[in-house]
PDB file of N, CA and C in Angstrom:
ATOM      1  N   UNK A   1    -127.758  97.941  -9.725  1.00  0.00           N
ATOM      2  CA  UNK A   1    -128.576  99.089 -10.071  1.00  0.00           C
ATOM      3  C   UNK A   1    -128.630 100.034  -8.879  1.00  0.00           C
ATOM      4  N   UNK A   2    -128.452 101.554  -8.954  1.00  0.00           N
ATOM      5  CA  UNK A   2    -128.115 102.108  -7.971  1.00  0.00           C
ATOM      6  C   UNK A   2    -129.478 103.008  -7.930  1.00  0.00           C
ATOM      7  N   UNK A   3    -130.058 103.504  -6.797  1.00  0.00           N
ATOM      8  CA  UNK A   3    -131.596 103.826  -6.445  1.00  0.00           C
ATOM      9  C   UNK A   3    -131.452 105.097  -6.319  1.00  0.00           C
ATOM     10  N   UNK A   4    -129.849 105.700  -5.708  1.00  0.00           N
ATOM     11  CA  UNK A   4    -130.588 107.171  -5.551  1.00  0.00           C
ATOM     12  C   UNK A   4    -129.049 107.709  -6.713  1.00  0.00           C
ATOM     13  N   UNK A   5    -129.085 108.602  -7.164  1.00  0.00           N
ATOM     14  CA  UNK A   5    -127.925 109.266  -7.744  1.00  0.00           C
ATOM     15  C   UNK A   5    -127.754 109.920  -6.583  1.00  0.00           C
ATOM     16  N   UNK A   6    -125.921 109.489  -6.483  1.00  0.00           N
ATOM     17  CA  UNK A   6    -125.415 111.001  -5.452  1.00  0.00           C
ATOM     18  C   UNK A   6    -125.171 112.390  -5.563  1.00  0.00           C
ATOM     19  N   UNK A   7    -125.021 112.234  -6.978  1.00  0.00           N
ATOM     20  CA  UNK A   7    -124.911 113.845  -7.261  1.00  0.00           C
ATOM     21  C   UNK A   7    -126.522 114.441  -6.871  1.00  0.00           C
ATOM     22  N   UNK A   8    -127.508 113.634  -7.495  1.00  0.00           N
ATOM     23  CA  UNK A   8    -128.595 114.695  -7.921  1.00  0.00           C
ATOM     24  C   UNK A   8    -129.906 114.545  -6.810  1.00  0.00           C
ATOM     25  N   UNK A   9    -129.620 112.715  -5.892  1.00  0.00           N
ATOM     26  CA  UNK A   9    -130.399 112.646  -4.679  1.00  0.00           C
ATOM     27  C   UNK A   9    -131.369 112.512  -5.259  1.00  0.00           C
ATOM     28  N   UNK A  10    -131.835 112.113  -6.743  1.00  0.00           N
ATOM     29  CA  UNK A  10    -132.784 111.533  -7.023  1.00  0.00           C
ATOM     30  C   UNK A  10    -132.472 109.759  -7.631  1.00  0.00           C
ATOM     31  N   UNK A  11    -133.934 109.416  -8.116  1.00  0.00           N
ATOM     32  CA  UNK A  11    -133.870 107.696  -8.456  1.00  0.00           C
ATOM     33  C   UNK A  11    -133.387 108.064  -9.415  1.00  0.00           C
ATOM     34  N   UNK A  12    -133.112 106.923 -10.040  1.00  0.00           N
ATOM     35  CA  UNK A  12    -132.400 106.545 -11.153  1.00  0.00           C
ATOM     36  C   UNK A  12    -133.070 107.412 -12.021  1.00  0.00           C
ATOM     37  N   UNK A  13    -134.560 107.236 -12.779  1.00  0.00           N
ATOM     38  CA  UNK A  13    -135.358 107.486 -13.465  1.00  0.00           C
ATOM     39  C   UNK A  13    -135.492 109.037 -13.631  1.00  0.00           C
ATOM     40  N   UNK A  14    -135.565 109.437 -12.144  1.00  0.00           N
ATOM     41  CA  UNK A  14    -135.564 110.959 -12.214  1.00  0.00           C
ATOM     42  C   UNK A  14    -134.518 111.747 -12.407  1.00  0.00           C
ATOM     43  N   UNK A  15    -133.043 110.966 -12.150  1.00  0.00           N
ATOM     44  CA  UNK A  15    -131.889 111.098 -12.590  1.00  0.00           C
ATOM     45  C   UNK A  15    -131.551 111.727 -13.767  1.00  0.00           C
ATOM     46  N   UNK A  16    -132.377 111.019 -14.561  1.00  0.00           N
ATOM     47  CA  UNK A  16    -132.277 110.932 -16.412  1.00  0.00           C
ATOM     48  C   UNK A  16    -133.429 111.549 -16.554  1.00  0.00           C
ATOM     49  N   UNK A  17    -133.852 111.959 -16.134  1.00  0.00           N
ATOM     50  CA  UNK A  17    -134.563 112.752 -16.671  1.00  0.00           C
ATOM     51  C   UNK A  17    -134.300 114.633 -16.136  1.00  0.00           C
ATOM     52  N   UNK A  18    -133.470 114.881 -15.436  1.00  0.00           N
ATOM     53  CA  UNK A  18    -133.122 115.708 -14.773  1.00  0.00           C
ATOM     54  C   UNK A  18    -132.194 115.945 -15.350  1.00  0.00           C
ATOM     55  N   UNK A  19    -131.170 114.878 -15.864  1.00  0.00           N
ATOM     56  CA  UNK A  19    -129.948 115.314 -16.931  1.00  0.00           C
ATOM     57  C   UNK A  19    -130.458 115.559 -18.506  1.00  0.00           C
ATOM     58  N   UNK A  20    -131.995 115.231 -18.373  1.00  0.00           N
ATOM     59  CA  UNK A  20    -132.165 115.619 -19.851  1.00  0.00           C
ATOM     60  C   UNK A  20    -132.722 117.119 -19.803  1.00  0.00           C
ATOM     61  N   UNK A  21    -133.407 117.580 -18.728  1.00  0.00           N
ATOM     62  CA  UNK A  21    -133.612 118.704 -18.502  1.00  0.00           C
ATOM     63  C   UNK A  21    -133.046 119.818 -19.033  1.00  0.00           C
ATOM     64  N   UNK A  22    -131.685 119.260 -17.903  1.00  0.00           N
ATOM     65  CA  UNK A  22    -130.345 120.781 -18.017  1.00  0.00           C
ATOM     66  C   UNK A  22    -130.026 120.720 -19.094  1.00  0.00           C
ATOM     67  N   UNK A  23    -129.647 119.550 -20.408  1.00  0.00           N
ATOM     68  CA  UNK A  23    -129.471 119.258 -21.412  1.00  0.00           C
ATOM     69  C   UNK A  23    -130.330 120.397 -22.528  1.00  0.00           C
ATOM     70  N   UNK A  24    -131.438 120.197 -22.029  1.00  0.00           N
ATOM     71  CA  UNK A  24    -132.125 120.834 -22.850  1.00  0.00           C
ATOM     72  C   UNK A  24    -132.062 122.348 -22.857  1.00  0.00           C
ATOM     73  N   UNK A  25    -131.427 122.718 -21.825  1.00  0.00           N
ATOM     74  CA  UNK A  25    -131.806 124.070 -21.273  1.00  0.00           C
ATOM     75  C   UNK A  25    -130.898 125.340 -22.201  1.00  0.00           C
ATOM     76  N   UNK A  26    -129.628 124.871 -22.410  1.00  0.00           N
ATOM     77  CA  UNK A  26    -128.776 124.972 -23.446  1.00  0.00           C
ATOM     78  C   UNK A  26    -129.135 124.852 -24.666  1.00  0.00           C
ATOM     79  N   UNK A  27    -129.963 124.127 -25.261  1.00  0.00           N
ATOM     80  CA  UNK A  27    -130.307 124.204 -26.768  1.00  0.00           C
ATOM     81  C   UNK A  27    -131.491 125.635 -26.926  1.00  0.00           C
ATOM     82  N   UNK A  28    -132.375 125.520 -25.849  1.00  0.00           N
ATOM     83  CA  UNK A  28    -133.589 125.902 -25.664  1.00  0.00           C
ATOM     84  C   UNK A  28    -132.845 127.554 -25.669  1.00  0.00           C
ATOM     85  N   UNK A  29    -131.502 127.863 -24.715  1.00  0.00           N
ATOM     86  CA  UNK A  29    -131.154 129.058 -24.546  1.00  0.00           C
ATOM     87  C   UNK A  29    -130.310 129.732 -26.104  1.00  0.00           C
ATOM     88  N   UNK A  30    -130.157 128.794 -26.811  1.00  0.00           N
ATOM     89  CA  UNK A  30    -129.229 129.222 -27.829  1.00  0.00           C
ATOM     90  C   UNK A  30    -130.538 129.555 -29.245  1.00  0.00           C
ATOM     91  N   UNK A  31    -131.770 128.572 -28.895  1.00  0.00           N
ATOM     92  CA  UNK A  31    -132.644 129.590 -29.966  1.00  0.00           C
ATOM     93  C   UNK A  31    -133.485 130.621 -29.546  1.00  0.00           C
ATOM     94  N   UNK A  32    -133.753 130.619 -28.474  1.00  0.00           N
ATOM     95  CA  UNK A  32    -134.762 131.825 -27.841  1.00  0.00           C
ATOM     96  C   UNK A  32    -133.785 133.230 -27.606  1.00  0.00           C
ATOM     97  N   UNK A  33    -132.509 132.663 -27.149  1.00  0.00           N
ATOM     98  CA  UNK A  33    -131.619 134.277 -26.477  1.00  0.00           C
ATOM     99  C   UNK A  33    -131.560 133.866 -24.949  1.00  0.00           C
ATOM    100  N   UNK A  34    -132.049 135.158 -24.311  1.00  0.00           N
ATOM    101  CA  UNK A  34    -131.900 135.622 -23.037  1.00  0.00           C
ATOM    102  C   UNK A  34    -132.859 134.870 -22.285  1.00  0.00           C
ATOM    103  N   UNK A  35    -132.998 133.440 -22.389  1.00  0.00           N
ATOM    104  CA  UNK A  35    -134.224 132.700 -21.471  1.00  0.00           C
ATOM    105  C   UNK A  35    -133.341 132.184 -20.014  1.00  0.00           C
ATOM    106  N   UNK A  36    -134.199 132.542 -19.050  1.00  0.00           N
ATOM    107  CA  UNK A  36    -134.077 132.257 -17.940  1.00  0.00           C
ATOM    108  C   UNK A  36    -134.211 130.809 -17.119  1.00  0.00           C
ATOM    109  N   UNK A  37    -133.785 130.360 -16.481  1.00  0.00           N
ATOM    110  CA  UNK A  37    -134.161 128.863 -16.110  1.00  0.00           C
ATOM    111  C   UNK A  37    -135.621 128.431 -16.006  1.00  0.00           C
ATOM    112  N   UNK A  38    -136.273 129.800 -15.074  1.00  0.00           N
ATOM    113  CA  UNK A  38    -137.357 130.085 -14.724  1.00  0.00           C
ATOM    114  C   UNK A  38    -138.618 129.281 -15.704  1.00  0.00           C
ATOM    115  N   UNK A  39    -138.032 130.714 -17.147  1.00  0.00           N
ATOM    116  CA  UNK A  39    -139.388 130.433 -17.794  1.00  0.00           C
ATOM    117  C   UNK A  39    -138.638 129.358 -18.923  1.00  0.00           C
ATOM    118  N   UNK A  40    -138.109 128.666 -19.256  1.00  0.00           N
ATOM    119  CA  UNK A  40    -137.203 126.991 -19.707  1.00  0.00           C
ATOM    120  C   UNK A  40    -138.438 126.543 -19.010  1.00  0.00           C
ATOM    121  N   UNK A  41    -138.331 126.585 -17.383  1.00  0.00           N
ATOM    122  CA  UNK A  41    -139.378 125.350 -16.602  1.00  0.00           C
ATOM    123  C   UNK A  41    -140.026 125.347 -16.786  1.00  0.00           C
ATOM    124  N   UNK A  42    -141.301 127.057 -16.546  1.00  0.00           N
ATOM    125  CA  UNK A  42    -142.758 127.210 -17.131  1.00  0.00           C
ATOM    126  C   UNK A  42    -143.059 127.112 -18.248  1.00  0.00           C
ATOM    127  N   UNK A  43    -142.122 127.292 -19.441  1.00  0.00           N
ATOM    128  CA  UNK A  43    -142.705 126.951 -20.887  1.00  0.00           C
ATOM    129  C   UNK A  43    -142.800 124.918 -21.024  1.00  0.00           C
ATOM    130  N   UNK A  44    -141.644 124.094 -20.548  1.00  0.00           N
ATOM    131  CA  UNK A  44    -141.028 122.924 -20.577  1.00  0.00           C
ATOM    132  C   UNK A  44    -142.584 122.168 -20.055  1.00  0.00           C
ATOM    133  N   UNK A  45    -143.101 122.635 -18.574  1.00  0.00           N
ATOM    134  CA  UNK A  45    -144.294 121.901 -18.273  1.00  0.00           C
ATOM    135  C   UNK A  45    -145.391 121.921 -18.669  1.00  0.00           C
ATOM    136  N   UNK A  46    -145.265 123.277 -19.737  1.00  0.00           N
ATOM    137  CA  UNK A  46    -146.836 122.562 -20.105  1.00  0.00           C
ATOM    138  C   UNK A  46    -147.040 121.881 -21.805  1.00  0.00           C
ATOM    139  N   UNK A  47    -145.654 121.404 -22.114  1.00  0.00           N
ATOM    140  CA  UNK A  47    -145.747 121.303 -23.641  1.00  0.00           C
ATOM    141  C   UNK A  47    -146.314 119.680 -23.351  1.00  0.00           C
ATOM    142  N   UNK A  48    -147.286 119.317 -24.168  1.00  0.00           N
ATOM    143  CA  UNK A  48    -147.777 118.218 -24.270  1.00  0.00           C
ATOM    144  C   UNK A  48    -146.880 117.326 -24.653  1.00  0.00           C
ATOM    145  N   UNK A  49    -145.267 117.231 -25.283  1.00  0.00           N
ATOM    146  CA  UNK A  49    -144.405 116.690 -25.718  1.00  0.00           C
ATOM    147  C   UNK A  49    -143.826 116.066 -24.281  1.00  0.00           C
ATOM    148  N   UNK A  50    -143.541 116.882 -23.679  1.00  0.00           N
ATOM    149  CA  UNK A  50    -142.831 116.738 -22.000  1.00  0.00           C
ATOM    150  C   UNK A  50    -143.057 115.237 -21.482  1.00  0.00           C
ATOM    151  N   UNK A  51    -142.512 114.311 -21.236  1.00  0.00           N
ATOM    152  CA  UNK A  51    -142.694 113.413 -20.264  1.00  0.00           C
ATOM    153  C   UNK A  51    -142.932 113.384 -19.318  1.00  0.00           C
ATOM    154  N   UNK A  52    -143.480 112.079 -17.945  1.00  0.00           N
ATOM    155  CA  UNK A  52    -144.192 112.385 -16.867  1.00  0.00           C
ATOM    156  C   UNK A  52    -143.160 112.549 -16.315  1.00  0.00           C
ATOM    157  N   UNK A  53    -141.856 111.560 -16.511  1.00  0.00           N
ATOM    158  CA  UNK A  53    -140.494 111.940 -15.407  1.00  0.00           C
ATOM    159  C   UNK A  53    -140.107 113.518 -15.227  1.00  0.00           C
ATOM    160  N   UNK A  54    -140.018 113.834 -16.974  1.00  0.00           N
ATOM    161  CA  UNK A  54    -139.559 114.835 -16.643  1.00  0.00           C
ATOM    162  C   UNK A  54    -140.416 115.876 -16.049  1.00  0.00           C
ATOM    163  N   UNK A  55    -141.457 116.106 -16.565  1.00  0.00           N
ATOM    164  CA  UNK A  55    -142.923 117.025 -16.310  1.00  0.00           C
ATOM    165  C   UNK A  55    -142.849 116.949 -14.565  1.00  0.00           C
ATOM    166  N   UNK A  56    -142.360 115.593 -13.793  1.00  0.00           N
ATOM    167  CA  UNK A  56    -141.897 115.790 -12.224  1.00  0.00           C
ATOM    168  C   UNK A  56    -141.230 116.894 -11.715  1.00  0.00           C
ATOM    169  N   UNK A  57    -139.793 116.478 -12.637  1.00  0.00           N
ATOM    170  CA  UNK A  57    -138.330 116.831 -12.478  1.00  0.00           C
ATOM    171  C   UNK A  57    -138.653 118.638 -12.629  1.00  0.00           C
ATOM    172  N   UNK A  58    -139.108 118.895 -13.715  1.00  0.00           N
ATOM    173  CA  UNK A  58    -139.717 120.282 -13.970  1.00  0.00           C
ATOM    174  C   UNK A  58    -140.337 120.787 -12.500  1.00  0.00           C
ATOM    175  N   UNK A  59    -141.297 120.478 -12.052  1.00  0.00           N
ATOM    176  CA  UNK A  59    -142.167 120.808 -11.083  1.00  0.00           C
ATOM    177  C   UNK A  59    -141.490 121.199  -9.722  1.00  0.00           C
ATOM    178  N   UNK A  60    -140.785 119.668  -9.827  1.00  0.00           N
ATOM    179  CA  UNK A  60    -139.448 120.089  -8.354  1.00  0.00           C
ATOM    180  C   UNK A  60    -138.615 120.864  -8.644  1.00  0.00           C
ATOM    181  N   UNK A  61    -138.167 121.397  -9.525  1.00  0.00           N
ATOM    182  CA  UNK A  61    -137.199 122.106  -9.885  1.00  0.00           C
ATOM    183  C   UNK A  61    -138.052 123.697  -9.828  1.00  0.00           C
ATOM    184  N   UNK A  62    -139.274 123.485 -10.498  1.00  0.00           N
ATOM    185  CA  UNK A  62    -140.001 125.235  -9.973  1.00  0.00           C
ATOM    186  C   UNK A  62    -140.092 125.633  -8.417  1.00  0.00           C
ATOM    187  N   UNK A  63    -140.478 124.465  -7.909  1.00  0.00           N
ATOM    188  CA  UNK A  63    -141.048 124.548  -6.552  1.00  0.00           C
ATOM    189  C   UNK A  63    -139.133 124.745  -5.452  1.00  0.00           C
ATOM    190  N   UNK A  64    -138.046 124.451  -5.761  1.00  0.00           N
ATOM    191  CA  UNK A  64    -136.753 124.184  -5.627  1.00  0.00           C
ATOM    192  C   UNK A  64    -135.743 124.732  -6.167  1.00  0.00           C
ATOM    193  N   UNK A  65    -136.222 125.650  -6.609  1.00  0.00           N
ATOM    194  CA  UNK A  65    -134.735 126.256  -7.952  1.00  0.00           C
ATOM    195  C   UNK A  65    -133.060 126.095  -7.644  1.00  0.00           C
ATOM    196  N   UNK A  66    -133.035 126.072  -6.226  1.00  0.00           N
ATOM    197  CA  UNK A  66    -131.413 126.023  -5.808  1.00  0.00           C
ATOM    198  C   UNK A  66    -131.190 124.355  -6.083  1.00  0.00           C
ATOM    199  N   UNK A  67    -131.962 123.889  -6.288  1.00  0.00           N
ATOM    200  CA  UNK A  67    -131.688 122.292  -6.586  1.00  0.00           C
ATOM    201  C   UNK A  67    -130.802 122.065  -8.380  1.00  0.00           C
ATOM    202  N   UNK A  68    -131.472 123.507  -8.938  1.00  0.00           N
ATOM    203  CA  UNK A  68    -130.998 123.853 -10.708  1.00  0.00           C
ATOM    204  C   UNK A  68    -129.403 123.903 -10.175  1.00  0.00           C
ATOM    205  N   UNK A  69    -128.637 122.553 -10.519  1.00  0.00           N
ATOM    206  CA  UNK A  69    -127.181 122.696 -10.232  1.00  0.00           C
ATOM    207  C   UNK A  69    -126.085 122.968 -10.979  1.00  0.00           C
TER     208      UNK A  69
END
């Protein structure tokens, strides 16, 4: 079991949840239009649906944006 991902320099956990992110970011951009990573993140953290991994992954990623790879 490997602890940090090398690509992404996070744990495992936050890993997958970071690939579900960007995953999402693409569906999210194809029904809204012209959405920005930005507001993907600020709408993504506060939906009560959101998980805690990801609801992290979100947070570091506002606070980090060049980390959005």
């Amino acid at each position: 079991m490997k602890i940090v991902d090398a690509n992404t320099d996070l744990c495992a956990n936050h890993s997958e949840a970071y690939s579900k992110v960007k995953g999402a970011y693409s569906l999210w951009f194809a029904a809204y239009g012209n959405l920005t990573h930005e507001d993907f993140l600020k709408r993504l953290v506060v939906l009560p649906e959101t998980g805690d991994r990801a609801r992290e992954v979100v947070r570091f990623l506002i606070h980090n944006p060049e980390r959005w790879k």
